[in-house]
C-alpha atoms as a PDB file:
ATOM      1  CA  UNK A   1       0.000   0.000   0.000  1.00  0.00           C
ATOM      2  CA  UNK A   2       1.025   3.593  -1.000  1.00  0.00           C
ATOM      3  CA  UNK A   3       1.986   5.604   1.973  1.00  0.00           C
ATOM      4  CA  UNK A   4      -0.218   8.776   1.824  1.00  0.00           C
ATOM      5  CA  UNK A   5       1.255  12.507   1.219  1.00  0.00           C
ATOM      6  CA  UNK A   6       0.974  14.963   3.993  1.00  0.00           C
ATOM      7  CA  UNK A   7      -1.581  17.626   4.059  1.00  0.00           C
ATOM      8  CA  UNK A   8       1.689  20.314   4.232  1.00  0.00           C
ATOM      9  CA  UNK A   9       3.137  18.701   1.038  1.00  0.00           C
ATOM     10  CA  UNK A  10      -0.056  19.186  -1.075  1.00  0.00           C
ATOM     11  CA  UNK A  11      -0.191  22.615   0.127  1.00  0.00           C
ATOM     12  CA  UNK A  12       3.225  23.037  -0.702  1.00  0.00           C
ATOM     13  CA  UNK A  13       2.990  21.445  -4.154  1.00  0.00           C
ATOM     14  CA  UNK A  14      -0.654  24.231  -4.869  1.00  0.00           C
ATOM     15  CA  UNK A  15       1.606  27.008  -3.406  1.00  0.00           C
ATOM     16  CA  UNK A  16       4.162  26.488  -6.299  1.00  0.00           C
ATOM     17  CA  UNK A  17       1.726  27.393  -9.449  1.00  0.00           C
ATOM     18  CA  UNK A  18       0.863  31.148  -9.930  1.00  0.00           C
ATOM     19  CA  UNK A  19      -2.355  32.378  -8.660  1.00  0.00           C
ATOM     20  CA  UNK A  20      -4.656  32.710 -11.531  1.00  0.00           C
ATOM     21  CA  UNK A  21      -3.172  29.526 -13.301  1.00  0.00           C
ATOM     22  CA  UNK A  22      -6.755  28.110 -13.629  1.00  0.00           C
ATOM     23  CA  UNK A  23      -8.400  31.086 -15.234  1.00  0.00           C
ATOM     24  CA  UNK A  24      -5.481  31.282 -17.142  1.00  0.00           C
ATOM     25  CA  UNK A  25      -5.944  27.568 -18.680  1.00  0.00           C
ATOM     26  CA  UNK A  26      -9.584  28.439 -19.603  1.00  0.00           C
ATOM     27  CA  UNK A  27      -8.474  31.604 -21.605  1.00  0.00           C
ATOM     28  CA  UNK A  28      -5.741  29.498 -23.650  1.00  0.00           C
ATOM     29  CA  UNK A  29      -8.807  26.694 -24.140  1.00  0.00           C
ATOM     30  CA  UNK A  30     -11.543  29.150 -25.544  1.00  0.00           C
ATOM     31  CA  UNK A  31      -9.253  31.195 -27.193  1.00  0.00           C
ATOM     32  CA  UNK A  32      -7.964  27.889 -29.236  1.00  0.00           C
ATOM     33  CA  UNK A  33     -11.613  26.755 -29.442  1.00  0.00           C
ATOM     34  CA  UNK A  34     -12.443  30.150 -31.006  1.00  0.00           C
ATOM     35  CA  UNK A  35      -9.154  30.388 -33.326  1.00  0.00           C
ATOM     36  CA  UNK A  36     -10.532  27.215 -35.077  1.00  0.00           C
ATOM     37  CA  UNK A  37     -13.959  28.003 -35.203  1.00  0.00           C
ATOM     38  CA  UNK A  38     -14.267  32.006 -35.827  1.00  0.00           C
ATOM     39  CA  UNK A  39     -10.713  33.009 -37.809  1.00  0.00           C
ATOM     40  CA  UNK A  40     -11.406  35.330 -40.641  1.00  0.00           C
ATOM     41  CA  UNK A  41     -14.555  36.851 -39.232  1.00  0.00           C
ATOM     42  CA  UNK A  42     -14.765  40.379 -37.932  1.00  0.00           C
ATOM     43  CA  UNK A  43     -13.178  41.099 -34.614  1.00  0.00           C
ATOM     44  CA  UNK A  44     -16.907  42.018 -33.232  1.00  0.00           C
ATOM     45  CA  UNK A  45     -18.028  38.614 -34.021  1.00  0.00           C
ATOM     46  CA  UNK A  46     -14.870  36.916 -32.590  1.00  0.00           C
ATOM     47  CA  UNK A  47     -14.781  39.099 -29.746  1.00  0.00           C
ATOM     48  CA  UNK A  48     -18.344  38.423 -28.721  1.00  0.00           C
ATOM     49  CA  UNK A  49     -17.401  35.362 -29.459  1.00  0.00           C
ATOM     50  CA  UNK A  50     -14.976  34.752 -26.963  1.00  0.00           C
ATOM     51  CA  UNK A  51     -16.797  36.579 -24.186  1.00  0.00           C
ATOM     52  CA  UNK A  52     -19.535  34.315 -24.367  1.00  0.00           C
ATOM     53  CA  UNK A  53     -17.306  31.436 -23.549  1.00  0.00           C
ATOM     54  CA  UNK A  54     -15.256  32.795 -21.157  1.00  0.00           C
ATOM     55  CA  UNK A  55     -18.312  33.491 -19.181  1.00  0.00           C
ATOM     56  CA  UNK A  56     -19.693  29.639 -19.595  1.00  0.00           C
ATOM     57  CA  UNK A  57     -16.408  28.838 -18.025  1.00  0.00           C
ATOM     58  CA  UNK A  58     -16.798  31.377 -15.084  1.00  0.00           C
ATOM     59  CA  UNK A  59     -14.197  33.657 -15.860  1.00  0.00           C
ATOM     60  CA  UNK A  60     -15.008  37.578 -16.631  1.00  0.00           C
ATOM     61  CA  UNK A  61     -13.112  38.643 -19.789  1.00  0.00           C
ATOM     62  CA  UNK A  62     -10.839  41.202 -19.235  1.00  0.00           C
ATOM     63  CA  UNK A  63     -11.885  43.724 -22.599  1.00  0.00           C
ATOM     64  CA  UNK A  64      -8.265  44.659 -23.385  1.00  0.00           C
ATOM     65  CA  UNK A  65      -7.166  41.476 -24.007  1.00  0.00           C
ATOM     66  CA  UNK A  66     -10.293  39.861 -25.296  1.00  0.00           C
ATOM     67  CA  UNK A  67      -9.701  42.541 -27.720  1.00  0.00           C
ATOM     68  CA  UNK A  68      -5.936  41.564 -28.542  1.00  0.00           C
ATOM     69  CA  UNK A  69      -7.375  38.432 -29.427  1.00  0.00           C
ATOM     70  CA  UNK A  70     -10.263  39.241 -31.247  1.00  0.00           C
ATOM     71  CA  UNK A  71      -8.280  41.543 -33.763  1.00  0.00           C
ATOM     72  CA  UNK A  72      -5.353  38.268 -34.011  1.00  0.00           C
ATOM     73  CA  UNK A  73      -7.731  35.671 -34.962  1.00  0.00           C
ATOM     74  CA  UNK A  74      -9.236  37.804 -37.222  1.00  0.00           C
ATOM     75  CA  UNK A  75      -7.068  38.856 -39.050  1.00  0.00           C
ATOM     76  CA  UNK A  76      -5.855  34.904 -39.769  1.00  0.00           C
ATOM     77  CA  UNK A  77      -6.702  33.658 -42.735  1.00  0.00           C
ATOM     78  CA  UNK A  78     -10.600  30.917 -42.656  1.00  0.00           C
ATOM     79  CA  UNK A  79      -9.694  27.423 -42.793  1.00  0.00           C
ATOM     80  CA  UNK A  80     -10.836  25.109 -45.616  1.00  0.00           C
ATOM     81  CA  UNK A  81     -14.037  23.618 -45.245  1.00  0.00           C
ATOM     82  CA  UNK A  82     -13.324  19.950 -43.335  1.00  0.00           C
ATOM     83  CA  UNK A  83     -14.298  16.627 -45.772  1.00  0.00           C
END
């Protein structure tokens, strides 16, 4: 059997990521998920679009660098239709 690790080592081993790390991991997901879905399309539509799922993931979008986003997936070339 597995000896178990002490309550002060799992605090230890949260205390090492950043605070934020979390939120941070949902903004890289829907701003991937978005890249492949809205690239191309105006920033307003990719910007709303990336609001939207920020907020079904709990995290409020910070509107400077939704923004930075929104005008970089834009401005990428749409991807070929899949088939």
């Amino acid at each position: 059997m597995e000896p178990l690790a002490s309550i002060s080592g799992l605090a230890t081993e949260a205390s090492r990521r950043p605070i934020g790390w979390q939120v941070q991991l949902r903004v890289d997901y829907v701003v991937n998920k978005v890249m492949q879905t809205h690239r191309g399309q105006s920033e307003d539509v990719v910007k709303q679009a990336i609001q939207d799922q920020l907020r079904v993931y709990g995290v409020v979008p910070n509107n400077r660098q939704v923004s930075q986003y929104a005008t970089a997936i834009s401005a990428l070339p749409q991807l070929p239709p899949a088939g």
